[in-house]
Protein backbone atom coordinates (compact mmCIF):
# COMPACT_ATOMS: atom_id res chain seq x y z
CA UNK A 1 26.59 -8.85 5.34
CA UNK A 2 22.90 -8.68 5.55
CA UNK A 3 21.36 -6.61 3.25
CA UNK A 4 18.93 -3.39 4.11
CA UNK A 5 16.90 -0.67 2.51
CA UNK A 6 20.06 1.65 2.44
CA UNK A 7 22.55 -1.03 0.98
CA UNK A 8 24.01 0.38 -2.87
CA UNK A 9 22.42 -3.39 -4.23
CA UNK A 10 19.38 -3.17 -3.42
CA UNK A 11 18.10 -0.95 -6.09
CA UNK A 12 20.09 -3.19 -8.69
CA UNK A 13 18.47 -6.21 -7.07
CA UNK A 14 15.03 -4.30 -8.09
CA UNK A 15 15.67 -3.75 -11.54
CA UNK A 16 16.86 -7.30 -12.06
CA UNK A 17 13.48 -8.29 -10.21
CA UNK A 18 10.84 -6.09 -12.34
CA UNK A 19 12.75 -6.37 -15.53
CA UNK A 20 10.56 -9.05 -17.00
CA UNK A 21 7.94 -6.56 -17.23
CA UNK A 22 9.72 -4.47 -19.48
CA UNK A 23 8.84 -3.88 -22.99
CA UNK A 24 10.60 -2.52 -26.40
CA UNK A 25 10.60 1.73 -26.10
CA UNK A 26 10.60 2.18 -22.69
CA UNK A 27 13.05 4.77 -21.48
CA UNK A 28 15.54 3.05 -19.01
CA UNK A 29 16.16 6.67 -17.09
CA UNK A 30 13.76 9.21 -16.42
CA UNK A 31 14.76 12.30 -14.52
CA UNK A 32 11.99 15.19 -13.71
CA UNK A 33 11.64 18.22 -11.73
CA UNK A 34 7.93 18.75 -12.80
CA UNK A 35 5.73 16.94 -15.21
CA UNK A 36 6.57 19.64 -18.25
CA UNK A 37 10.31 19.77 -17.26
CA UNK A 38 11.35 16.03 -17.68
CA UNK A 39 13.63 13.91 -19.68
CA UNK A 40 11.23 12.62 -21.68
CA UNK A 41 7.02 13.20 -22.14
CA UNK A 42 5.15 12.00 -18.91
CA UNK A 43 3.06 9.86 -21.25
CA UNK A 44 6.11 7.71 -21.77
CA UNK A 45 7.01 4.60 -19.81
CA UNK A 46 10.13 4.02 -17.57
CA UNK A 47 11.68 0.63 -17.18
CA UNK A 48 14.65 1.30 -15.27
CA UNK A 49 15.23 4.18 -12.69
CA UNK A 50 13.07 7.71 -12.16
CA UNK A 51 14.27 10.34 -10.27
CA UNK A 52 11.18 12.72 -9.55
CA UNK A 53 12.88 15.83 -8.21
CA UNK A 54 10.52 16.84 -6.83
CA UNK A 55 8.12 15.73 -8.95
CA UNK A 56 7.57 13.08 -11.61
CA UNK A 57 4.87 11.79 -13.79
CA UNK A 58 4.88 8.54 -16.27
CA UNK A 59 2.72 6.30 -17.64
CA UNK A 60 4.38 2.88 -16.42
CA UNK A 61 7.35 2.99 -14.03
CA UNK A 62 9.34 -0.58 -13.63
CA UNK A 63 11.73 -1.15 -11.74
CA UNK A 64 13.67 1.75 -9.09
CA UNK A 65 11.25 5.02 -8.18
CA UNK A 66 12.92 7.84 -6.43
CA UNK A 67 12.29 11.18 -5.51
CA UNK A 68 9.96 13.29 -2.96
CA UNK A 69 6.40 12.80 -5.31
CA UNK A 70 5.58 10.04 -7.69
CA UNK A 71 2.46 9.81 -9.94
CA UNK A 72 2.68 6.74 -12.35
CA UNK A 73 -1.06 7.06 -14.33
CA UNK A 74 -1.34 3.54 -15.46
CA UNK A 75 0.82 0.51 -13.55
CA UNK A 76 3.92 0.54 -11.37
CA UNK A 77 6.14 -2.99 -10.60
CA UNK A 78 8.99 -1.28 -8.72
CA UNK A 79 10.51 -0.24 -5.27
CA UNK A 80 8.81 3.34 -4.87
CA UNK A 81 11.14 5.87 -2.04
CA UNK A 82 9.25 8.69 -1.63
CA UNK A 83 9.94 11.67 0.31
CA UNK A 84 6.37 12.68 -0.04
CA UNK A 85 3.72 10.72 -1.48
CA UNK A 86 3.49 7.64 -4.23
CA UNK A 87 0.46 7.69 -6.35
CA UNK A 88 -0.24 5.07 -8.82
CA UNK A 89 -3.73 5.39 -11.06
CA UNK A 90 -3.98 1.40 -11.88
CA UNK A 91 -2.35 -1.09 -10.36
CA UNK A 92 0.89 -1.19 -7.78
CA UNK A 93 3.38 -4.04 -7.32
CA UNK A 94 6.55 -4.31 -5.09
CA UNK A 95 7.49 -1.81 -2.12
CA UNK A 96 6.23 1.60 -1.31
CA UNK A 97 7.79 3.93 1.04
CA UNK A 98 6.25 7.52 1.73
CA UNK A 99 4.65 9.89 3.80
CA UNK A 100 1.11 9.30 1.81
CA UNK A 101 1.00 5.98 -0.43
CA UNK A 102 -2.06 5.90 -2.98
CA UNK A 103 -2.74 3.00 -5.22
CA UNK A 104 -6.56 3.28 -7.19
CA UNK A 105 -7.05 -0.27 -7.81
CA UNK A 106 -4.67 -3.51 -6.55
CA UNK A 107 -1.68 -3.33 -4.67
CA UNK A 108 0.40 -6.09 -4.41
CA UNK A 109 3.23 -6.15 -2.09
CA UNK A 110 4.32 -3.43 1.01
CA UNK A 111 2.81 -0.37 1.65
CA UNK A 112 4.86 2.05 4.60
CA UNK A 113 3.00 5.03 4.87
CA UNK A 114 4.08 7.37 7.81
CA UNK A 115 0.59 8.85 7.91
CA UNK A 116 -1.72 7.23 5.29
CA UNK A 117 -2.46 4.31 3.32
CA UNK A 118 -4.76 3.91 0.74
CA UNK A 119 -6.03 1.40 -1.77
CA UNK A 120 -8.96 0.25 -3.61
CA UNK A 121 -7.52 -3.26 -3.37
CA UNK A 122 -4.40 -4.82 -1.35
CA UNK A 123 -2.95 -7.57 -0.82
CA UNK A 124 0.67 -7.70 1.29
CA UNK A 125 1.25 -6.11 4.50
CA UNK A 126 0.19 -2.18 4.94
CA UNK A 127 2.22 -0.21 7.87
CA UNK A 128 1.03 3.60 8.51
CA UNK A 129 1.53 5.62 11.24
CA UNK A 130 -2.12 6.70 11.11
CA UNK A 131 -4.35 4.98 8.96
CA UNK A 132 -4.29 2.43 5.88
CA UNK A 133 -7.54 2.66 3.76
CA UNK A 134 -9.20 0.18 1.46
CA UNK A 135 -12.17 0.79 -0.50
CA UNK A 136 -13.18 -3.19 -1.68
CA UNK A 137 -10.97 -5.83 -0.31
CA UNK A 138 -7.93 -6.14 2.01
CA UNK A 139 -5.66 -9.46 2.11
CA UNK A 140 -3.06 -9.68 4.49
CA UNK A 141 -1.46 -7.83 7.56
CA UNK A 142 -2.54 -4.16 8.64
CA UNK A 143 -1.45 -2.38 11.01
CA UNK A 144 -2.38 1.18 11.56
CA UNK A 145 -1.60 3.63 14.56
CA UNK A 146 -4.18 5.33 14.43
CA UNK A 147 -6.82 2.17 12.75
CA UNK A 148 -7.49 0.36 9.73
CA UNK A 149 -10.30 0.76 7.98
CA UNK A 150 -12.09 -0.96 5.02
CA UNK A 151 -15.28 -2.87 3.24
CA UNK A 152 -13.66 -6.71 3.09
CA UNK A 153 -10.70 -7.99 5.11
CA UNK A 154 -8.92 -11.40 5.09
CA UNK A 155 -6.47 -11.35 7.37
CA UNK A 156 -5.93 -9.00 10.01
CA UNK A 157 -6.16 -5.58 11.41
CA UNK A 158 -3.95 -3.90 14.09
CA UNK A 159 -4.68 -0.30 15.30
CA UNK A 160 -6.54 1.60 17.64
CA UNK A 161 -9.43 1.55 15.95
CA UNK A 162 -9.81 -1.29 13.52
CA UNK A 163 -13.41 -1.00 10.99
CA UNK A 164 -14.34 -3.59 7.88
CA UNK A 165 -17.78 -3.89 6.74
CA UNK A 166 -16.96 -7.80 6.70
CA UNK A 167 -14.18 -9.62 8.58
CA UNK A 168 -12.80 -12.99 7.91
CA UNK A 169 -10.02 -13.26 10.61
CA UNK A 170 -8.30 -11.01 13.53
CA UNK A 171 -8.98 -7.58 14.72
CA UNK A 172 -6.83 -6.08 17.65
CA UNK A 173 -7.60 -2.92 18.90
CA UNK A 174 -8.80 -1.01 21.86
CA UNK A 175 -12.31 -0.96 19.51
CA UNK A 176 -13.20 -2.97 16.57
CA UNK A 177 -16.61 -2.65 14.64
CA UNK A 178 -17.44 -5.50 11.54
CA UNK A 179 -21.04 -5.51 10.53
CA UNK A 180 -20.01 -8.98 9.53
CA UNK A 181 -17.31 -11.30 10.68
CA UNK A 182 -15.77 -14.79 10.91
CA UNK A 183 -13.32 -14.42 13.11
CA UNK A 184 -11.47 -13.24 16.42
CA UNK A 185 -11.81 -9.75 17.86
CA UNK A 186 -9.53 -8.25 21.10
CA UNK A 187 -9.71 -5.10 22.27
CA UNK A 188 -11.53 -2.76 24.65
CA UNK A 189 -14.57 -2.09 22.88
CA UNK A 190 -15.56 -4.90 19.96
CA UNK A 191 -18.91 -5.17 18.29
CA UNK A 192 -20.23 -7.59 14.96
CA UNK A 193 -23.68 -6.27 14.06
CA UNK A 194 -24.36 -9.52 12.67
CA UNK A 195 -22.94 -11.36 15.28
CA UNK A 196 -24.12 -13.96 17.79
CA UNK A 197 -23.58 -11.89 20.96
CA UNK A 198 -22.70 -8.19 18.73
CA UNK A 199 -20.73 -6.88 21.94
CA UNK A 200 -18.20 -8.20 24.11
CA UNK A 201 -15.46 -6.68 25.77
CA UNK A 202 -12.07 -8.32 25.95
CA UNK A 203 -13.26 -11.01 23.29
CA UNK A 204 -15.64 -11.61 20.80
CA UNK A 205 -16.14 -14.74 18.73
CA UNK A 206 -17.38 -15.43 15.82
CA UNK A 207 -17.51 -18.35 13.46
CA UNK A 208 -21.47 -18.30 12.05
């Protein structure tokens, strides 16, 4: 039987995953309904399972992150559910599934946002229903109902409206807009500033 999202082992298959990033003192449960009505302080780290009902807020989380909102203030290496949003302060590794998903610096890994994605850094594939946002560099696969935006990208951008200060690789949309690019653009409307010919519809190359 192939395993999915909703299959009982898969947050077991998590913990076993993230658990090398555990360290002595960490609290293997966590359960919250608000940051001053948890199990224990929010300034102590989970390696295990959190249940933020509705609300939860740790230093670290490893491993399996449930609930409607999660804010982890330093680094999460887990599979984040969220019925809400997922914030994360530092750095993000793993899967995160939410309405909003916010990571400050790097994420590593997944991001399915039903509206909005957005990181300072990422590197995976990013999935939103509306937009995925990142502020420095994007690596990987983004794809964005509404658009993509961002400053760097390697890789590519899929959306309506697909915008990266400098691309190195694909943009597909009905318009794309690089001030900079190496790459391939399709859509209705693209346009490198920098570029060779800076707009073409259909198709626009550039390699310089």
């Amino acid at each position: 039987m192939a395993i999915t999202f909703v299959d009982p082992a898969v947050p077991f298959i998590c913990l076993f995953l993230f658990s090398w990033n555990c360290v002595y003192g960490d609290q293997f449960l966590q359960v919250s309904l608000t940051p001053d009505a948890q199990l224990v302080s929010e300034d102590v780290s989970v390696c295990g399972m959190r249940l933020s009902l509705p609300y939860g807020r740790n230093a670290s989380v490893t491993g399996v992150d449930l609930g409607f909102v999660t804010d982890t203030t330093q680094d999460a290496s887990a599979l984040q559910l969220a019925g809400v949003c997922n914030f994360v302060d530092q750095n993000a590794t793993g899967l995160q599934v939410a309405i909003v998903n916010s990571v400050w610096n790097q994420m590593t890994g997944c991001q399915l946002g039903l509206l909005f994605n957005t990181d300072n850094k990422f590197s995976g594939i990013g999935i939103a229903g509306g937009v995925n946002r990142f502020s420095e560099e994007g690596t990987g696969i983004l794809i964005g109902g509404c658009g993509n935006y961002g400053n760097v990208l390697n890789g590519a951008q899929i959306g309506l409206c697909n915008v990266a200060t400098y691309s190195s690789g694909l943009q597909i949309g009905v318009v794309n807009w690089a001030k900079n690019a190496r790459g391939v653009q399709i859509g209705l409307v693209n346009y490198i500033e920098q570029g060779a010919l800076p707009f073409m519809p259909i198709l626009n190359l550039n390699f310089d």
